[in-house]
C-alpha atoms as a PDB file:
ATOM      1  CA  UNK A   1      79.438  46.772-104.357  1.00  0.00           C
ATOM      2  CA  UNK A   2      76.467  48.178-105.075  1.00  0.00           C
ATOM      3  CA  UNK A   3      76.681  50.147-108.257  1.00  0.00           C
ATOM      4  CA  UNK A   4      77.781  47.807-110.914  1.00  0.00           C
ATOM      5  CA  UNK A   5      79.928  48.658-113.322  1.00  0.00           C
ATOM      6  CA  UNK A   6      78.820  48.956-117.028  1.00  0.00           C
ATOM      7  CA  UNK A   7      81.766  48.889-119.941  1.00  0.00           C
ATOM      8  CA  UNK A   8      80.767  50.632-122.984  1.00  0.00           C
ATOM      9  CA  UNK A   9      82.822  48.806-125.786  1.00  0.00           C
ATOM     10  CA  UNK A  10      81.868  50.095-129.106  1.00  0.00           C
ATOM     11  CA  UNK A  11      78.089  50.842-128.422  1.00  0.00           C
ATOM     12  CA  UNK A  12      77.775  47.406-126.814  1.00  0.00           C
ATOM     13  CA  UNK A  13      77.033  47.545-122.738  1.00  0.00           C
ATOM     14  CA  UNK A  14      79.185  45.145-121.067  1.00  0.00           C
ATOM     15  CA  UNK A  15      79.911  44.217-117.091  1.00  0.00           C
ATOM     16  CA  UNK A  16      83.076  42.519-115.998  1.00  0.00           C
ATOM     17  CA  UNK A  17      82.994  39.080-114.409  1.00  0.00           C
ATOM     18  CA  UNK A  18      85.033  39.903-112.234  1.00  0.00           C
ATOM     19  CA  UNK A  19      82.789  42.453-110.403  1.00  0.00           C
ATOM     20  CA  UNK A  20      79.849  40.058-111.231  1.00  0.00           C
ATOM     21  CA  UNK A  21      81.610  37.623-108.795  1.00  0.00           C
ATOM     22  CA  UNK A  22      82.681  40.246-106.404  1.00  0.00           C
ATOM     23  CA  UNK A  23      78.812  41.369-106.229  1.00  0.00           C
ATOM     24  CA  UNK A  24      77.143  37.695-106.080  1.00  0.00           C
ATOM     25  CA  UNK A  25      79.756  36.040-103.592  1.00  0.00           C
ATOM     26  CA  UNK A  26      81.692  33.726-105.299  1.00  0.00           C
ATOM     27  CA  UNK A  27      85.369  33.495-106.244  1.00  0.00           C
ATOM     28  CA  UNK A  28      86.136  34.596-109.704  1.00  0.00           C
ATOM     29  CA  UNK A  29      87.715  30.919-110.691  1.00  0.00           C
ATOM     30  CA  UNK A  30      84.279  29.830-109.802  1.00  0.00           C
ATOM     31  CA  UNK A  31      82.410  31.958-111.800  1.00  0.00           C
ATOM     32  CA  UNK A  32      84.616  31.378-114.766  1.00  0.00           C
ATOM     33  CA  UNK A  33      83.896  27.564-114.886  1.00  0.00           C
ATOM     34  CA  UNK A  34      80.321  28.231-114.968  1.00  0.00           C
ATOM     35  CA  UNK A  35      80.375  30.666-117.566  1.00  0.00           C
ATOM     36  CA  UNK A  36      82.841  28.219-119.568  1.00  0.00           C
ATOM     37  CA  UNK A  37      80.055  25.670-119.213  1.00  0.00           C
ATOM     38  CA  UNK A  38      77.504  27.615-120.640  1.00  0.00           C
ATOM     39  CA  UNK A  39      79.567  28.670-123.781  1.00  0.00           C
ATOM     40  CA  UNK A  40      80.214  25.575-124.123  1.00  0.00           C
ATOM     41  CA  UNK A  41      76.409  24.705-124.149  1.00  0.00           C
ATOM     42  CA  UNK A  42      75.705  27.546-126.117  1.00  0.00           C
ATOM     43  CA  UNK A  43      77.866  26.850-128.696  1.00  0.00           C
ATOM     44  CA  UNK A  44      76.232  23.130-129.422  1.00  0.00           C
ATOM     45  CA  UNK A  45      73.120  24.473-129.700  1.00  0.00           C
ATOM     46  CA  UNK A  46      74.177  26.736-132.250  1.00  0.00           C
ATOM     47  CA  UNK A  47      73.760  30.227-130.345  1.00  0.00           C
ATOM     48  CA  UNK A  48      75.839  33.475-131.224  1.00  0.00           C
ATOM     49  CA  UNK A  49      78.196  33.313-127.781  1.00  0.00           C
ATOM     50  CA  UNK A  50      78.855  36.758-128.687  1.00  0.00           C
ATOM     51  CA  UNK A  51      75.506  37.682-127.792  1.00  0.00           C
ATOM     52  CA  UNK A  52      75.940  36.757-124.476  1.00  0.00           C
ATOM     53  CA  UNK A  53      79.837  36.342-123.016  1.00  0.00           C
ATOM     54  CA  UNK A  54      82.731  37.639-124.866  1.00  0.00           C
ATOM     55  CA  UNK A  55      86.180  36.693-123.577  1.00  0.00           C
ATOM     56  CA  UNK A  56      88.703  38.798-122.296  1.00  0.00           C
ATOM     57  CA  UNK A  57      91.912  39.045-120.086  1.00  0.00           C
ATOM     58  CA  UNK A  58      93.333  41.293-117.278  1.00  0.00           C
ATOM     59  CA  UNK A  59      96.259  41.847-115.489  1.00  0.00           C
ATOM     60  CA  UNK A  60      96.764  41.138-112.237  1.00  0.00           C
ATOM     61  CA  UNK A  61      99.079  42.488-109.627  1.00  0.00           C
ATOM     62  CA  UNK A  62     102.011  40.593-110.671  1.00  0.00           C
ATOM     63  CA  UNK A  63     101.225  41.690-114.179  1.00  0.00           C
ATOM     64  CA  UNK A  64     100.244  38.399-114.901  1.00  0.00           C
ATOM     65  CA  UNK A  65      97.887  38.016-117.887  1.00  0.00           C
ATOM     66  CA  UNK A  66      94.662  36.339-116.485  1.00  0.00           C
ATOM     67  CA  UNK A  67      91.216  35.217-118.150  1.00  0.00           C
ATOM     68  CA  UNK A  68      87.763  36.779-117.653  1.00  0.00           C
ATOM     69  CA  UNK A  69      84.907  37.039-119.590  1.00  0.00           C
ATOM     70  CA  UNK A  70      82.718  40.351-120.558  1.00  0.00           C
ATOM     71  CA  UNK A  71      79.010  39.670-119.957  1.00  0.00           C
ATOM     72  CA  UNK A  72      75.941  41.268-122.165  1.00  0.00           C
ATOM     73  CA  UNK A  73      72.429  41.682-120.510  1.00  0.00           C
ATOM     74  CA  UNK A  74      71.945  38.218-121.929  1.00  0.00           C
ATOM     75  CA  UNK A  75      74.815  36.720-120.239  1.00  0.00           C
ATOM     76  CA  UNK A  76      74.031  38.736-116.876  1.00  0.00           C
ATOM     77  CA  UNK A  77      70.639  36.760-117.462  1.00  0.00           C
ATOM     78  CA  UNK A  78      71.492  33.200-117.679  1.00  0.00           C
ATOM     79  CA  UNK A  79      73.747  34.055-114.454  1.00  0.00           C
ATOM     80  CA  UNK A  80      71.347  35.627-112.204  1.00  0.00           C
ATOM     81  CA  UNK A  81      68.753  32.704-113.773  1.00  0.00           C
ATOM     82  CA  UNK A  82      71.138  30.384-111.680  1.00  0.00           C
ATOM     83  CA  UNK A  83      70.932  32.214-108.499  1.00  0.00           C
ATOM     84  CA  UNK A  84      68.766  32.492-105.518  1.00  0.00           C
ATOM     85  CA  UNK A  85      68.694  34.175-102.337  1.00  0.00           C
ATOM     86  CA  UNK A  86      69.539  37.753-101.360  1.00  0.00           C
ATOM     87  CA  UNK A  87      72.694  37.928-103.210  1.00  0.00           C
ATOM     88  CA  UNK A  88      70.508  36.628-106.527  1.00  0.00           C
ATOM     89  CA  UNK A  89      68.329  38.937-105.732  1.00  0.00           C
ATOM     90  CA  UNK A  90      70.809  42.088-106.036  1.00  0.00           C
ATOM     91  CA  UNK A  91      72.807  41.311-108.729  1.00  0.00           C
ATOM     92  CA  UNK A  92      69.405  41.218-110.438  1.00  0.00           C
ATOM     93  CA  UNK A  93      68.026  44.469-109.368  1.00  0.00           C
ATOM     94  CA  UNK A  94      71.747  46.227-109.698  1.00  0.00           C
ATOM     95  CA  UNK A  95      72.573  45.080-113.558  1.00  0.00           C
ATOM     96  CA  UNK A  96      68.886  45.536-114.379  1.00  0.00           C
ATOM     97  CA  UNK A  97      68.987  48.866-113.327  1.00  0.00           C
ATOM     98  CA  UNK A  98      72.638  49.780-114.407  1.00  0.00           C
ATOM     99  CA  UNK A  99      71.388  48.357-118.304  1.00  0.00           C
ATOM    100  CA  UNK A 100      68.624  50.201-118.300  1.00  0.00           C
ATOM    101  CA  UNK A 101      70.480  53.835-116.895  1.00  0.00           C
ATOM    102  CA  UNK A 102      73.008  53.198-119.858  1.00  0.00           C
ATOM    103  CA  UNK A 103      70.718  52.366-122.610  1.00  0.00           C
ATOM    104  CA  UNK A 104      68.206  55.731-121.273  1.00  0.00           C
ATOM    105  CA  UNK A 105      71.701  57.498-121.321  1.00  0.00           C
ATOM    106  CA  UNK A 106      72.272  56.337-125.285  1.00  0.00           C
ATOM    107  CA  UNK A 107      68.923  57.093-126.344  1.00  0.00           C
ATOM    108  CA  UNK A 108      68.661  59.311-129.503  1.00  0.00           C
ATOM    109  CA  UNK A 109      66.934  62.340-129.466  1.00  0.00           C
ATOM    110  CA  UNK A 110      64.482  62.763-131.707  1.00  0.00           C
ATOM    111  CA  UNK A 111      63.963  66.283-131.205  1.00  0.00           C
ATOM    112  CA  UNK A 112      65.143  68.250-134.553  1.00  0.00           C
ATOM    113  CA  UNK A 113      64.804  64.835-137.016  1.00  0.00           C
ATOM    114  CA  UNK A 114      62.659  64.733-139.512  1.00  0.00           C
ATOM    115  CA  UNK A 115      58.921  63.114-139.185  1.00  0.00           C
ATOM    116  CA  UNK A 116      59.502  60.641-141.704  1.00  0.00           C
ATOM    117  CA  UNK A 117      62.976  59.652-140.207  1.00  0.00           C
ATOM    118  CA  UNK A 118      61.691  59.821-136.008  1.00  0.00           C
ATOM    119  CA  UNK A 119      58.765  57.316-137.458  1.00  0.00           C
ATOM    120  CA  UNK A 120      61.799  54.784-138.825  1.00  0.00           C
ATOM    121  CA  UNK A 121      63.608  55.001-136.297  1.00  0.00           C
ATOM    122  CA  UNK A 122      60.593  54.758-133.418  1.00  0.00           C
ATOM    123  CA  UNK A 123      59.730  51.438-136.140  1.00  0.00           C
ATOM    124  CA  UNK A 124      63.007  50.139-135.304  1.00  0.00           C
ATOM    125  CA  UNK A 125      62.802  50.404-131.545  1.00  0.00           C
ATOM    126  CA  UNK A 126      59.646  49.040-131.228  1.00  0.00           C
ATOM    127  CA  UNK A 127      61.219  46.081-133.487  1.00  0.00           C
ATOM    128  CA  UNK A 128      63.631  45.362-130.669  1.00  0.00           C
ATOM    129  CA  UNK A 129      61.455  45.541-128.137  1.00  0.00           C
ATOM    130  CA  UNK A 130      59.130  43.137-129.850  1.00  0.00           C
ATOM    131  CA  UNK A 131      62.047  40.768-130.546  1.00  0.00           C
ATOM    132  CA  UNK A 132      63.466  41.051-126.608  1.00  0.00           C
ATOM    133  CA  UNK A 133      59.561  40.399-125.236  1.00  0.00           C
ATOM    134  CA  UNK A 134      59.680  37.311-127.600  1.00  0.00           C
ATOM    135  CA  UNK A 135      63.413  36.056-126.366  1.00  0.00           C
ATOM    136  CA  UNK A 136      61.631  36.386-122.906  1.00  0.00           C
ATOM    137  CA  UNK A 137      58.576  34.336-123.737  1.00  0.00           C
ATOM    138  CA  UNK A 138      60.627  31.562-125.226  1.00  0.00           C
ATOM    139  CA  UNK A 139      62.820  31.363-122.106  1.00  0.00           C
ATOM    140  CA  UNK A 140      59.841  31.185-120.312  1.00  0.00           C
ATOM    141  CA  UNK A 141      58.337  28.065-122.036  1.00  0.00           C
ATOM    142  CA  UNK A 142      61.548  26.472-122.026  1.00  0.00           C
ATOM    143  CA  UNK A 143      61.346  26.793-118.196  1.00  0.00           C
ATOM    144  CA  UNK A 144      57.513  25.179-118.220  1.00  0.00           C
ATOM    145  CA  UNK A 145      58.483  22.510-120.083  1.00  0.00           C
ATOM    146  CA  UNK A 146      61.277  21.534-118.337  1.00  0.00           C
ATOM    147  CA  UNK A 147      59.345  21.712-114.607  1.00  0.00           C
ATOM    148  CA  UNK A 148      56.896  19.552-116.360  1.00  0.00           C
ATOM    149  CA  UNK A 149      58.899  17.085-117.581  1.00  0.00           C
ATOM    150  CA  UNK A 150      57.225  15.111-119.976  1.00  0.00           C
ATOM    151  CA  UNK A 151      58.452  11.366-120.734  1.00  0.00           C
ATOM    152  CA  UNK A 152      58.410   9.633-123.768  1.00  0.00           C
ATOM    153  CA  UNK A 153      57.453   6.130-121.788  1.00  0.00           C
ATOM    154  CA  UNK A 154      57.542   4.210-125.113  1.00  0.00           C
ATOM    155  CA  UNK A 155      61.389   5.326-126.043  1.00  0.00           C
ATOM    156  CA  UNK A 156      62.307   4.708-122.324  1.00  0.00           C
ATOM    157  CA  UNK A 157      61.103   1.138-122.275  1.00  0.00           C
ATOM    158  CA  UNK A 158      62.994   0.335-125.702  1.00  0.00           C
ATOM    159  CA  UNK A 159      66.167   1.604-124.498  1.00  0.00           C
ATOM    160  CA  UNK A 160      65.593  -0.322-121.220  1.00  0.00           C
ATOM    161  CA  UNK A 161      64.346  -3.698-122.840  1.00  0.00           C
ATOM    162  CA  UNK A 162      67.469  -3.626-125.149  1.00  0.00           C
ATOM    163  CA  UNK A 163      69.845  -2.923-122.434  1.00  0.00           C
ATOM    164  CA  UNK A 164      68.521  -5.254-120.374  1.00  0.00           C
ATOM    165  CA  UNK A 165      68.813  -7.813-123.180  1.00  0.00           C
ATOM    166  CA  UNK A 166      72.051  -6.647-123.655  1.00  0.00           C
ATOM    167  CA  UNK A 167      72.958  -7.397-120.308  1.00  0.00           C
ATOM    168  CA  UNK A 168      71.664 -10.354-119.869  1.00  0.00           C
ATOM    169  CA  UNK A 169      73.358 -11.575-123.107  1.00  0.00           C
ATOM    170  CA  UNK A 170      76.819 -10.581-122.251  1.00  0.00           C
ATOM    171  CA  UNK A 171      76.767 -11.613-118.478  1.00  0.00           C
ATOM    172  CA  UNK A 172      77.077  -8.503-117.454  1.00  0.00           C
ATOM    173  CA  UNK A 173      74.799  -6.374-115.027  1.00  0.00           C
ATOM    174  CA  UNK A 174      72.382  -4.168-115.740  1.00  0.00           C
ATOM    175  CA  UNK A 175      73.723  -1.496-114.173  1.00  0.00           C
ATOM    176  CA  UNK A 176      76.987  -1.519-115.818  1.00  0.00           C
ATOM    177  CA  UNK A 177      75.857  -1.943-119.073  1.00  0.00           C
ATOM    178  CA  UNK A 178      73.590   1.320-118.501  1.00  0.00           C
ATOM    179  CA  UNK A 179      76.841   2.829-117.180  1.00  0.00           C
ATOM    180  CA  UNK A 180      78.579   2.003-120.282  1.00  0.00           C
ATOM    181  CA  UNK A 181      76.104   3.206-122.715  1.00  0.00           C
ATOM    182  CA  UNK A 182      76.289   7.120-120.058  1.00  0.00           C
ATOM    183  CA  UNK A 183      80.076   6.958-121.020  1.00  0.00           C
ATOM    184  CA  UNK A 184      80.069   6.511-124.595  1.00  0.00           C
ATOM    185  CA  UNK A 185      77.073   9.410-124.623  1.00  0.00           C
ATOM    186  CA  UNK A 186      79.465  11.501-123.169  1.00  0.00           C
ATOM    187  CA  UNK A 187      82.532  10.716-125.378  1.00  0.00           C
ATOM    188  CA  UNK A 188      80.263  10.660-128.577  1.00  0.00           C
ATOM    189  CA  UNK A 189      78.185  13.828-127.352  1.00  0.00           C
ATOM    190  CA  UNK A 190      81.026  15.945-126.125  1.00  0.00           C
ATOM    191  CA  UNK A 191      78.987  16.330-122.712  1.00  0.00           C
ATOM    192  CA  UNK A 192      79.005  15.831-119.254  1.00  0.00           C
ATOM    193  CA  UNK A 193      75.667  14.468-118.007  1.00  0.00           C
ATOM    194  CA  UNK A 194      76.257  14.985-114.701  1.00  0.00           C
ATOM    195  CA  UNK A 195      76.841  18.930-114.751  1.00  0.00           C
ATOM    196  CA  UNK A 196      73.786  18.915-117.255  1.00  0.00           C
ATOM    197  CA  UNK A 197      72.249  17.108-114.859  1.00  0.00           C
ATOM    198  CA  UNK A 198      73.275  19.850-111.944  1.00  0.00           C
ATOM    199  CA  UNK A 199      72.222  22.418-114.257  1.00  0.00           C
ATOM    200  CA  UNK A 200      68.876  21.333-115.244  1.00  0.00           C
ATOM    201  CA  UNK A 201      68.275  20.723-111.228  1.00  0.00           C
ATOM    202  CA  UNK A 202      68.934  24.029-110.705  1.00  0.00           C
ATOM    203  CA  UNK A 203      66.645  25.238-113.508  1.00  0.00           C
ATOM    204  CA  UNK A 204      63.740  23.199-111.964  1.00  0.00           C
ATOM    205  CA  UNK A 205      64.299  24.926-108.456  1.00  0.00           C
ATOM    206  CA  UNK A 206      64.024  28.295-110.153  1.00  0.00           C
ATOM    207  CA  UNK A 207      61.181  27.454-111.806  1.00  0.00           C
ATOM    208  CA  UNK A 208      59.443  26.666-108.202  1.00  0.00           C
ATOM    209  CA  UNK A 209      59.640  22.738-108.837  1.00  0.00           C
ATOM    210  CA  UNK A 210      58.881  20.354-105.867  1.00  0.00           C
ATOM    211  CA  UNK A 211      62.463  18.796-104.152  1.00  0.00           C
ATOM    212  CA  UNK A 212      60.505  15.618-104.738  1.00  0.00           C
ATOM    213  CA  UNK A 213      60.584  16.173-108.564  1.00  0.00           C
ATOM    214  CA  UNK A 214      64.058  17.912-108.715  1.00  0.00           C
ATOM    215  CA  UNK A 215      65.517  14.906-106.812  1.00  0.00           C
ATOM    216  CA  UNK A 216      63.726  12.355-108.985  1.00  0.00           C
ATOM    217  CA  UNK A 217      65.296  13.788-112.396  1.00  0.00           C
ATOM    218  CA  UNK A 218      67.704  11.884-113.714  1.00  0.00           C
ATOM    219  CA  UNK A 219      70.600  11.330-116.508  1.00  0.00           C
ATOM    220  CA  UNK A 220      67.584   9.836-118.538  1.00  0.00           C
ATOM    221  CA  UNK A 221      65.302  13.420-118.490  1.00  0.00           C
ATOM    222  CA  UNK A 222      68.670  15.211-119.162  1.00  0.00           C
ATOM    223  CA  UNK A 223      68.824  12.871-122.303  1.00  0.00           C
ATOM    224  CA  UNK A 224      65.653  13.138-123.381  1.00  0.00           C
ATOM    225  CA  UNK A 225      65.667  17.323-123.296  1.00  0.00           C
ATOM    226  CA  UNK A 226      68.141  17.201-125.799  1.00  0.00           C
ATOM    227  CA  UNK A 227      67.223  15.663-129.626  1.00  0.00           C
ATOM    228  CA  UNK A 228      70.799  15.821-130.573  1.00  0.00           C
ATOM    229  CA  UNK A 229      71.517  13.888-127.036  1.00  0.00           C
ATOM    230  CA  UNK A 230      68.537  11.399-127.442  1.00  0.00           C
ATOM    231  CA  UNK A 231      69.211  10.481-131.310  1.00  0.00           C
ATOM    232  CA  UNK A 232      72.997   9.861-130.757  1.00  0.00           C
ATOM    233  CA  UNK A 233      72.065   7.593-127.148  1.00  0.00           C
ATOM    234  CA  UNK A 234      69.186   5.657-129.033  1.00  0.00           C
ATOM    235  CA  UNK A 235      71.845   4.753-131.571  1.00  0.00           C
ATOM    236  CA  UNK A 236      74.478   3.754-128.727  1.00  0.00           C
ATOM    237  CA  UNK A 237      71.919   1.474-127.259  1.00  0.00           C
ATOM    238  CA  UNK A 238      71.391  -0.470-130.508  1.00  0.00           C
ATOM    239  CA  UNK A 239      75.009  -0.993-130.880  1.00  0.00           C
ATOM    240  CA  UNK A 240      75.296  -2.262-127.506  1.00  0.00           C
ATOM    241  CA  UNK A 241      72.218  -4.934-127.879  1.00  0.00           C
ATOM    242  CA  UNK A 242      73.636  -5.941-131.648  1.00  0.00           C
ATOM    243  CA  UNK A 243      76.950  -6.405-130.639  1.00  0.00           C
ATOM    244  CA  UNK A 244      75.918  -8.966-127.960  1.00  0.00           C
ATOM    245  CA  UNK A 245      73.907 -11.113-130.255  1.00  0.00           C
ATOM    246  CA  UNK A 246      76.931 -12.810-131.928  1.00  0.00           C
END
């Protein structure tokens, strides 16, 4: 497939995941546990998930009734922003493209309006495109920041000296005490540190990062990227050393 598809659902241009994972290669199943993750992402940190997957269903064959989601240029975005290669490297050109031949298709014409009423409505476009330059910028930064990742050394040797006292206090081994504190993060944070983990990898290696440094990040960085993450693990780590001291 060449020629993606674009659904036009009430104004809003869409493209089904299922010819998003005909196009880049991977089984549909595949492709809908990624975009799951994300959501799911998306919805802690308090983004509109309407603004970038929408869920749907289809029929198959059989006439069973099967799950898929409808992706926005947003949601094509953090896709393609996971991909690499040739087949990254279409999907991008072909919904890039497709987007932009739909929204050139739905511009107004001006011709006939009023001066006063082309001027609003010229304000308004150049309003969006402002905003979507911005959005780009961000995303971006986001992706500087996190191929230089910067550690707070100080916070990292507290939560090490008091799981290390911790450890030593309850007989116990460093190591599994550390393990410990990783599984009540992820029970307390909703999370799963190693797909976050996966994911931010994968970011880094977009972002040109050395293997050296994407091999070297760890749970720790993916902690530490997060302030909701790194509050709620700084707390789990105090429980831990208290609770050995009696």
């Amino acid at each position: 497939m060449n020629k993606l598809q674009i659904i036009n659902q009430n104004g809003q241009l869409l493209v089904d995941s299922r010819d998003v994972a005909e196009m880049i290669g991977r089984p549909h199943s595949d492709l809908i546990k990624s975009i799951r993750t994300y959501s799911e992402y998306l919805t802690k940190g308090d983004f509109p998930l309407s603004e970038f997957f929408i869920t749907s269903t289809y029929k198959d064959a059989t006439g069973r009734e099967l799950p898929c989601f409808l992706l926005t240029r947003k949601g094509c975005d953090m896709v393609a922003n996971k991909l690499t290669g040739e087949k990254g490297t279409l999907f991008t050109a072909a919904y890039v493209s497709r987007f932009e031949e739909m929204e050139k298709s739905q511009a107004i014409d001006l011709t006939g309006l009023s001066p006063q009423l082309q001027l609003l409505i010229s304000m308004e476009q150049n309003v969006k495109q402002i905003q979507q330059r911005q959005q780009q910028t961000e995303q971006q930064v986001t992706v500087i920041k996190e191929t230089f990742l910067q550690h707070d050394e100080s916070w990292r040797n507290m939560i090490k000296g008091m799981l290390n006292g911790a450890a030593y206090r309850s007989g116990t081994s460093y190591r599994d005490i550390r393990t410990e504190s990783y599984r009540l993060l992820e029970e307390r944070g909703k999370c799963q540190l190693n797909i976050r983990l996966k994911n931010l990898q994968d970011r880094l290696a977009d972002a040109g990062a050395t293997k050296t440094k994407i091999n070297e990040t760890n749970r720790m960085d993916v902690i530490e990227s997060d302030p909701r993450l790194k509050e709620i693990y700084t707390s789990i780590v105090k429980e831990l050393a208290i609770g050995t001291l009696a």
